[in-house]
C-alpha atoms as a PDB file:
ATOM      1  CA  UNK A   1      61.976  40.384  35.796  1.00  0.00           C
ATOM      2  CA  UNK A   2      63.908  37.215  35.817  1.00  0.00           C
ATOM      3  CA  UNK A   3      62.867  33.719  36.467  1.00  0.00           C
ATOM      4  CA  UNK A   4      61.249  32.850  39.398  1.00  0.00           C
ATOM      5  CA  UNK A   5      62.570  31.064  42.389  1.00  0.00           C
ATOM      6  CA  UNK A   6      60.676  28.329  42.389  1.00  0.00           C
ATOM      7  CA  UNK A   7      61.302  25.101  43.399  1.00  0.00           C
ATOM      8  CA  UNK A   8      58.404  22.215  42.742  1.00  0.00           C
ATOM      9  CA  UNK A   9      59.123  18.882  45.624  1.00  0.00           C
ATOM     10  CA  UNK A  10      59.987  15.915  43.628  1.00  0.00           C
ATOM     11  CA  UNK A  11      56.844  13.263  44.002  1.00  0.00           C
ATOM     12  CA  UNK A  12      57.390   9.861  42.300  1.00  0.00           C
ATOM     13  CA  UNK A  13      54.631   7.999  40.535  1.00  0.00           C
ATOM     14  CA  UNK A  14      53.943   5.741  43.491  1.00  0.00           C
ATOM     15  CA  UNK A  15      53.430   8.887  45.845  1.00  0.00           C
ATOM     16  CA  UNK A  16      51.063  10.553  43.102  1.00  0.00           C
ATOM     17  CA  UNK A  17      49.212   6.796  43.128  1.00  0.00           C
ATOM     18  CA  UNK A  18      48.385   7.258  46.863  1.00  0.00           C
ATOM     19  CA  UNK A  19      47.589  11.050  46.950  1.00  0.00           C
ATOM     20  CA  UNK A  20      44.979  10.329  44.325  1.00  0.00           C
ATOM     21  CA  UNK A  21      43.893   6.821  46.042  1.00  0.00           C
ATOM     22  CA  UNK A  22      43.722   9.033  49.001  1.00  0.00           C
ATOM     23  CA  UNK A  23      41.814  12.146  47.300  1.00  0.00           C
ATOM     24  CA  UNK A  24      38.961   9.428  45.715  1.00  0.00           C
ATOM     25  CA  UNK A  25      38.379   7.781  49.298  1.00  0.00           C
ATOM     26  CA  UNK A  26      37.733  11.216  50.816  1.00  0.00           C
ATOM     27  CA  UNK A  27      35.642  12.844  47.774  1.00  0.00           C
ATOM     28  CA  UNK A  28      34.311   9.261  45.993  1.00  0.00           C
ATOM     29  CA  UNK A  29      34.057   6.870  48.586  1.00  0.00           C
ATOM     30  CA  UNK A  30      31.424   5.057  46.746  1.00  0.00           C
ATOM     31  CA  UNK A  31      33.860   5.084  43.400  1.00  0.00           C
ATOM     32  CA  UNK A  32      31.548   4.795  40.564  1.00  0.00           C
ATOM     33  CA  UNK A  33      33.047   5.257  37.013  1.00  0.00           C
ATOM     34  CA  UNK A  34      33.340   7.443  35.658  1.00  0.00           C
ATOM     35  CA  UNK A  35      34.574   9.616  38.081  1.00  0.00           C
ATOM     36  CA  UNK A  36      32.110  12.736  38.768  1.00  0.00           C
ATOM     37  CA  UNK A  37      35.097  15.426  38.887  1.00  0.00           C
ATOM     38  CA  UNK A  38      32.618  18.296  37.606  1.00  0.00           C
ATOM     39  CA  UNK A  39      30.555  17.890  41.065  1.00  0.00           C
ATOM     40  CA  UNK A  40      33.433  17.249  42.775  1.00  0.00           C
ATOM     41  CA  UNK A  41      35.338  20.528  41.575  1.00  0.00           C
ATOM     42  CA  UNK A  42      31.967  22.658  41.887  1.00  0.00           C
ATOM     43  CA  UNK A  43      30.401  21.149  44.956  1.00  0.00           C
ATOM     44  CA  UNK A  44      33.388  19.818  47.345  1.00  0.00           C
ATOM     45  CA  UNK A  45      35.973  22.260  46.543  1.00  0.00           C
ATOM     46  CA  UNK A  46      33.464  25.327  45.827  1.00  0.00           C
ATOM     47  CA  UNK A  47      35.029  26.265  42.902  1.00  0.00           C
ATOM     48  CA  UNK A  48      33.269  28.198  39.946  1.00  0.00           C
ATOM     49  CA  UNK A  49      34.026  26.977  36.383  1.00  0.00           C
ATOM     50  CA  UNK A  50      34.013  29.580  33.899  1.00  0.00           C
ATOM     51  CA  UNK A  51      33.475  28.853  30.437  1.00  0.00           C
ATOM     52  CA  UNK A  52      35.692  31.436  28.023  1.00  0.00           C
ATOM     53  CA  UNK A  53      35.491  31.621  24.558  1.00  0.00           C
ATOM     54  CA  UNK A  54      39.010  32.005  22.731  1.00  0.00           C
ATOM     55  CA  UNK A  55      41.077  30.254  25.382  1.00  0.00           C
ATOM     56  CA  UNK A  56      42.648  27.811  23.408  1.00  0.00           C
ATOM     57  CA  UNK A  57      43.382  29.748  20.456  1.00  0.00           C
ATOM     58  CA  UNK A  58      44.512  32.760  21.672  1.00  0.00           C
ATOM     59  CA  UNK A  59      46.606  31.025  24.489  1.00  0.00           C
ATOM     60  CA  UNK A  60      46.956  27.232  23.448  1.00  0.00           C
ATOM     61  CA  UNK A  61      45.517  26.120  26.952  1.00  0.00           C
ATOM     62  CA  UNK A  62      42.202  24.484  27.556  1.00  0.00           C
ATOM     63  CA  UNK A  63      41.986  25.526  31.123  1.00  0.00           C
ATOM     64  CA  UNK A  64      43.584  27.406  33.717  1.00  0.00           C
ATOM     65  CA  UNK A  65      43.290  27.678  37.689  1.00  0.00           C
ATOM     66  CA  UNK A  66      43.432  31.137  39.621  1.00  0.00           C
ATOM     67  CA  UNK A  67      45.943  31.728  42.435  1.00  0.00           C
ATOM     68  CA  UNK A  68      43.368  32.110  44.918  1.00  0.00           C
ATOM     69  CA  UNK A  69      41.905  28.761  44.390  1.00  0.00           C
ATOM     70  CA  UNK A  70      38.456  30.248  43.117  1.00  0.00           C
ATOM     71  CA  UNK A  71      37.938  29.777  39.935  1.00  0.00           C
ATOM     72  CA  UNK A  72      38.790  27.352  37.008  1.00  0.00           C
ATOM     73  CA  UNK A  73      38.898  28.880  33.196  1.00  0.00           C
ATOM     74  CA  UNK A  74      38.182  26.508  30.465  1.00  0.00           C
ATOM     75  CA  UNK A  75      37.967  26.932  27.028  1.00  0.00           C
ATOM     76  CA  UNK A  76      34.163  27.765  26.159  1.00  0.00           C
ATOM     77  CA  UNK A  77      34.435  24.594  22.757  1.00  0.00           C
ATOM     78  CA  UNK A  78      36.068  22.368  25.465  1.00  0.00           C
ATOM     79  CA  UNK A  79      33.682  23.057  27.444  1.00  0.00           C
ATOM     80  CA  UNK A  80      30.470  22.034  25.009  1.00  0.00           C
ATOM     81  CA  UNK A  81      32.012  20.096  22.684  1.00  0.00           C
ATOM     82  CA  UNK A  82      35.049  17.610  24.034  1.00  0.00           C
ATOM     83  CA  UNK A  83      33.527  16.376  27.629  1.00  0.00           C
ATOM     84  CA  UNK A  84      36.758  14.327  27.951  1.00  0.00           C
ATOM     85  CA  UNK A  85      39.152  16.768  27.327  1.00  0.00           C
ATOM     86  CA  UNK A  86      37.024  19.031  29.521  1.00  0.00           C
ATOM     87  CA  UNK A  87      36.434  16.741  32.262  1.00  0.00           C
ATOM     88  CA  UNK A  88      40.560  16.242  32.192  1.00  0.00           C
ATOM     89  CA  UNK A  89      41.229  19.732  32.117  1.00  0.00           C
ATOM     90  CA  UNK A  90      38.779  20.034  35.700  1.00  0.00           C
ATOM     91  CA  UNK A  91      41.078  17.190  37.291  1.00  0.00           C
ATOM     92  CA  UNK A  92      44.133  18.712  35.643  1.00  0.00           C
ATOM     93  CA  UNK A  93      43.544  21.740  37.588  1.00  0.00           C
ATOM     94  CA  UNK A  94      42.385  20.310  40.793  1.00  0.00           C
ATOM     95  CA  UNK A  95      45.760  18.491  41.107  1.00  0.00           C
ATOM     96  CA  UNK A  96      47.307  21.624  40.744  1.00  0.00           C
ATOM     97  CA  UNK A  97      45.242  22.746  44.013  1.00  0.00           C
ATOM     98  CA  UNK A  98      46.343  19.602  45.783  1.00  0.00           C
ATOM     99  CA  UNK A  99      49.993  19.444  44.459  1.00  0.00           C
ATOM    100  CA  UNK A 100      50.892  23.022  44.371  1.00  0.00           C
ATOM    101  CA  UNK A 101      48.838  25.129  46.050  1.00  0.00           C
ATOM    102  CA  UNK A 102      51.634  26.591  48.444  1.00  0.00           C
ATOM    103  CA  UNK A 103      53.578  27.584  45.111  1.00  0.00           C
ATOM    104  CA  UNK A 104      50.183  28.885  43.110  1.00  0.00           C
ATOM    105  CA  UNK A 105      49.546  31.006  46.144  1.00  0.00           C
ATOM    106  CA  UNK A 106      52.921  32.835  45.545  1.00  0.00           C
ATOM    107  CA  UNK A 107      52.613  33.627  42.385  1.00  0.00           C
ATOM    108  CA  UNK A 108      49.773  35.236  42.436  1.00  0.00           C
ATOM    109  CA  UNK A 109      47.547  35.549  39.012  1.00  0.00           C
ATOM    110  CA  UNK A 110      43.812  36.126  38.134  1.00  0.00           C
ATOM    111  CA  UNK A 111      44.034  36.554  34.444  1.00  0.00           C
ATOM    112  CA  UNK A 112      44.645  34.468  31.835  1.00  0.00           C
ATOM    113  CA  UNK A 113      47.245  37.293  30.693  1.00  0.00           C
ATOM    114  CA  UNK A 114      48.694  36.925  34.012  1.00  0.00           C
ATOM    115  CA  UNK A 115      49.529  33.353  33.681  1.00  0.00           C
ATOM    116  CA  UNK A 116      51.365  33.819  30.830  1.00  0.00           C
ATOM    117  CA  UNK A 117      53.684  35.800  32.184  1.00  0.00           C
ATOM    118  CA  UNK A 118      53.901  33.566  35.212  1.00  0.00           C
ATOM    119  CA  UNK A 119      54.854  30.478  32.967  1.00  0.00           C
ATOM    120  CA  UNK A 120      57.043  32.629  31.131  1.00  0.00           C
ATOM    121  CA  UNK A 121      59.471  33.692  34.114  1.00  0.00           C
ATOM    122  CA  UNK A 122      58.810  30.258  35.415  1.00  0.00           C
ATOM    123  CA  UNK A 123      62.184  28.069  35.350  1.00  0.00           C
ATOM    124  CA  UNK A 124      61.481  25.450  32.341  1.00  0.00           C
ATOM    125  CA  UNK A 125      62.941  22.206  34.084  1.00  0.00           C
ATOM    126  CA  UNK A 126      60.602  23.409  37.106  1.00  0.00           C
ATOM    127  CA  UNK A 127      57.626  24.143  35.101  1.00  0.00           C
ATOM    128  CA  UNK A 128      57.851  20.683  33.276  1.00  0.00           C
ATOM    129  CA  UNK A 129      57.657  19.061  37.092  1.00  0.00           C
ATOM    130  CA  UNK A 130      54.623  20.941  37.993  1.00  0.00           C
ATOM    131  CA  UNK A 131      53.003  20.042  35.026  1.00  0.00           C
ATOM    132  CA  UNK A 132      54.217  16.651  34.831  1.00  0.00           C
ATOM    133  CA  UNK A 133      52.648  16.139  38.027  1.00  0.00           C
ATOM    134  CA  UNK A 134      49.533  17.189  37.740  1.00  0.00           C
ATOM    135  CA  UNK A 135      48.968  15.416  34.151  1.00  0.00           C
ATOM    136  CA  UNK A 136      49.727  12.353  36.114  1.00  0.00           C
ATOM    137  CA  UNK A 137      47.628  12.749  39.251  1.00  0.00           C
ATOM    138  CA  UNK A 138      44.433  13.947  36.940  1.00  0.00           C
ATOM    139  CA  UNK A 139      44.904  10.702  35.002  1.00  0.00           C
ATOM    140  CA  UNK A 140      44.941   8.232  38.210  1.00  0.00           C
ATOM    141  CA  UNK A 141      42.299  10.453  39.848  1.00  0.00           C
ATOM    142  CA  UNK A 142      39.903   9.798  36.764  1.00  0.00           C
ATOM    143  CA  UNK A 143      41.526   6.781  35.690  1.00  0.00           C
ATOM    144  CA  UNK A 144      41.954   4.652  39.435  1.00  0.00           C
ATOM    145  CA  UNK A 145      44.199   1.878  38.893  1.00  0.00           C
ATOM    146  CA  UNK A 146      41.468  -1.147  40.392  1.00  0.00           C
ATOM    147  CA  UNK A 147      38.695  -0.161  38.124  1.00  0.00           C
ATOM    148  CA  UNK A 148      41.113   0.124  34.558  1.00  0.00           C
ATOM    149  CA  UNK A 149      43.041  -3.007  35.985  1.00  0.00           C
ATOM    150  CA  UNK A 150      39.060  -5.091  36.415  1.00  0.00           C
ATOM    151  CA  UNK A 151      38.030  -3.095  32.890  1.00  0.00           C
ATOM    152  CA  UNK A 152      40.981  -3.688  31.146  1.00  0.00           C
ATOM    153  CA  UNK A 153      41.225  -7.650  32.189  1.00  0.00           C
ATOM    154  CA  UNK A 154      37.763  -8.147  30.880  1.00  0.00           C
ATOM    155  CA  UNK A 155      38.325  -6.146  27.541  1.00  0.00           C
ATOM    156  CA  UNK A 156      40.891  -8.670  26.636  1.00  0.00           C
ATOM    157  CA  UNK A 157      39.191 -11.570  27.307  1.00  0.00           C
ATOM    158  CA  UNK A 158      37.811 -10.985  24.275  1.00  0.00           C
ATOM    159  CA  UNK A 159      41.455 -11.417  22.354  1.00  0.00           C
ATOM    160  CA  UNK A 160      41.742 -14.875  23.707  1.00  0.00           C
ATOM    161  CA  UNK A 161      38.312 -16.258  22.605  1.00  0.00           C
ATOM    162  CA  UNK A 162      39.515 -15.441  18.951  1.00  0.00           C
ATOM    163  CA  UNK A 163      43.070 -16.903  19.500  1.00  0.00           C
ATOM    164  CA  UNK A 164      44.984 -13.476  19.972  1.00  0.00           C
ATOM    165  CA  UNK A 165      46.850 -12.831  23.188  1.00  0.00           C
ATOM    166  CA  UNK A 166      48.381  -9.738  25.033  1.00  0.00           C
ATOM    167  CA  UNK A 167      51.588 -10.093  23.387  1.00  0.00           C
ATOM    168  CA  UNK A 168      49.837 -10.457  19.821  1.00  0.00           C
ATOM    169  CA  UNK A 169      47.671  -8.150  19.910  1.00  0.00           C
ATOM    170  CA  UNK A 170      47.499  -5.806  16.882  1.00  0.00           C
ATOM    171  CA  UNK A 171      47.586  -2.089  16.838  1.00  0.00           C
ATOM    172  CA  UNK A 172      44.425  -2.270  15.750  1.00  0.00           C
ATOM    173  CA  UNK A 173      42.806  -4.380  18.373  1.00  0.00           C
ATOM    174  CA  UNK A 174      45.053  -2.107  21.091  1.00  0.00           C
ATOM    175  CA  UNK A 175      43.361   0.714  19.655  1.00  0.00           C
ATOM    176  CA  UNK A 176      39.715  -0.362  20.056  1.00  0.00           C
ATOM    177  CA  UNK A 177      40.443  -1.955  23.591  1.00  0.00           C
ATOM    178  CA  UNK A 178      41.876   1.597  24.702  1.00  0.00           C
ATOM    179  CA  UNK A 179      38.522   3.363  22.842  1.00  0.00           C
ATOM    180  CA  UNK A 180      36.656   0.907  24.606  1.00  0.00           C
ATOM    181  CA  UNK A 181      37.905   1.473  27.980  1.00  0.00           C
ATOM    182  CA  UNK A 182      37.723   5.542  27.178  1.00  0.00           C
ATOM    183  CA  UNK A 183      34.097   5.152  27.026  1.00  0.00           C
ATOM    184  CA  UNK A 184      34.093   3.897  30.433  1.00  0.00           C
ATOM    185  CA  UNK A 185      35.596   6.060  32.401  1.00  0.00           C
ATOM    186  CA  UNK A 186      34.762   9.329  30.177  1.00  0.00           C
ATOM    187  CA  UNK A 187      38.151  10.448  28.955  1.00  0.00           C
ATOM    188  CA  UNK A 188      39.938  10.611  25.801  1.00  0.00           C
ATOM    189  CA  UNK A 189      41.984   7.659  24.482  1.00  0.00           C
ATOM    190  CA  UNK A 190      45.274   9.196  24.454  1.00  0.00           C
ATOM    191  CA  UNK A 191      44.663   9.200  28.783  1.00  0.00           C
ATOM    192  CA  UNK A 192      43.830   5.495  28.484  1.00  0.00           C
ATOM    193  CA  UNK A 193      47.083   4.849  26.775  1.00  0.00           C
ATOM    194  CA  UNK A 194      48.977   6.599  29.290  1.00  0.00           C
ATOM    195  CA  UNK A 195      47.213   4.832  32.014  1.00  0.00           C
ATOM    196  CA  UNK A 196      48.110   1.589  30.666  1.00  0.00           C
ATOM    197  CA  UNK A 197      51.221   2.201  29.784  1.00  0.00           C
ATOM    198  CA  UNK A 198      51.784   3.463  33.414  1.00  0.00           C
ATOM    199  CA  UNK A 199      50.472   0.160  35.080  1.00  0.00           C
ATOM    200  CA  UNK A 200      52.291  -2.224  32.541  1.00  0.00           C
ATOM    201  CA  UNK A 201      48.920  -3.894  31.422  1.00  0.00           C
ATOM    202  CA  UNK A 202      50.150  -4.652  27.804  1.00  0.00           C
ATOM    203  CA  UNK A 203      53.036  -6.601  29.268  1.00  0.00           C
ATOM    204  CA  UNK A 204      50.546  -8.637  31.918  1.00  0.00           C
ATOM    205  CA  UNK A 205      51.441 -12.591  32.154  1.00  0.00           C
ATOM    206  CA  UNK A 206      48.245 -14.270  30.548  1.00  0.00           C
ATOM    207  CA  UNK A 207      46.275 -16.142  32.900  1.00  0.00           C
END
């Protein structure tokens, strides 16, 4: 079979920005961090999370979501053992459901076997927008842009009382702000970095 002809709708940053601003109003109104995406995936979108041992190594993903829109796989270690990477790999999958559901739908897999052979046939500049996509929307879902902007402020506050700024900052002292501010909002660091990086907040004017 050859590749599939798929095509993914392009969706800048800014759009991905409001779609998740949008999707935390509806399902988190109240937006405490860190975000409860477990109850949200389980309880608001009904979906079951299934725990399976062997997902990672025996198919180098943490987590997968069914064409149907019932079920979400994870990898059984993720799921006891790395609650960031797990609770990324829930929001991961739920953007997939809210960015590409029309596209899932035709596909049409329900085992992890099956979705390998999807991604295979799937065009590679395609498959790198879908994904793309949902890594960023996951990240501003869990990550909102207020709360890391109000987090992140107050982090570095404590640079300036010992004389360090934004701008000299060491890797070091990035590297503990960004562990801090992981912490918070129950992700891994490597997510914080991205979300930073995203909104510019190393390059901030110091009040």
């Amino acid at each position: 079979m050859g590749k599939q002809r798929i095509s993914v709708p392009y969706l800048s940053y800014e759009q991905l920005h409001q779609i998740a601003a949008q999707f935390l109003e509806k399902y988190h109104p109240k937006g405490a961090i860190p975000i409860p995406i477990e109850d949200i995936v389980d309880l608001k979108f009904e979906l079951d999370i299934i725990p399976t041992p062997g997902l990672h190594k025996g198919f180098d993903i943490d987590a997968f979501i069914t064409s149907d829109f019932s079920s979400i796989f994870v990898d059984e270690f993720v799921y006891d053992s790395r609650p960031g990477r797990y609770r990324f790999s829930l929001a991961h999958e739920l953007a997939h459901l809210l960015l590409h559901k029309e596209i899932f739908s035709r596909l049409r897999f329900s085992t992890i076997a099956e979705w390998q052979k999807v991604i295979t046939e799937f065009p590679e500049k395609e498959y790198g927008f879908l994904e793309w996509q949902a890594y960023a929307l996951a990240g501003l879902i869990l990550v909102p842009p207020d709360p890391l902007v109000e987090r992140f402020e107050k982090a570095v506050s404590h640079l300036y009382r010992v004389g360090l700024s934004l701008e000299t900052a060491t890797d070091a002292a990035r590297s503990m702000i960004e562990g801090a501010l992981a912490e918070d909002f129950a992700v891994s660091a490597a997510v914080i970095a991205k979300r930073v990086g995203y909104n510019n907040l190393w390059q901030r004017k110091q009040a």
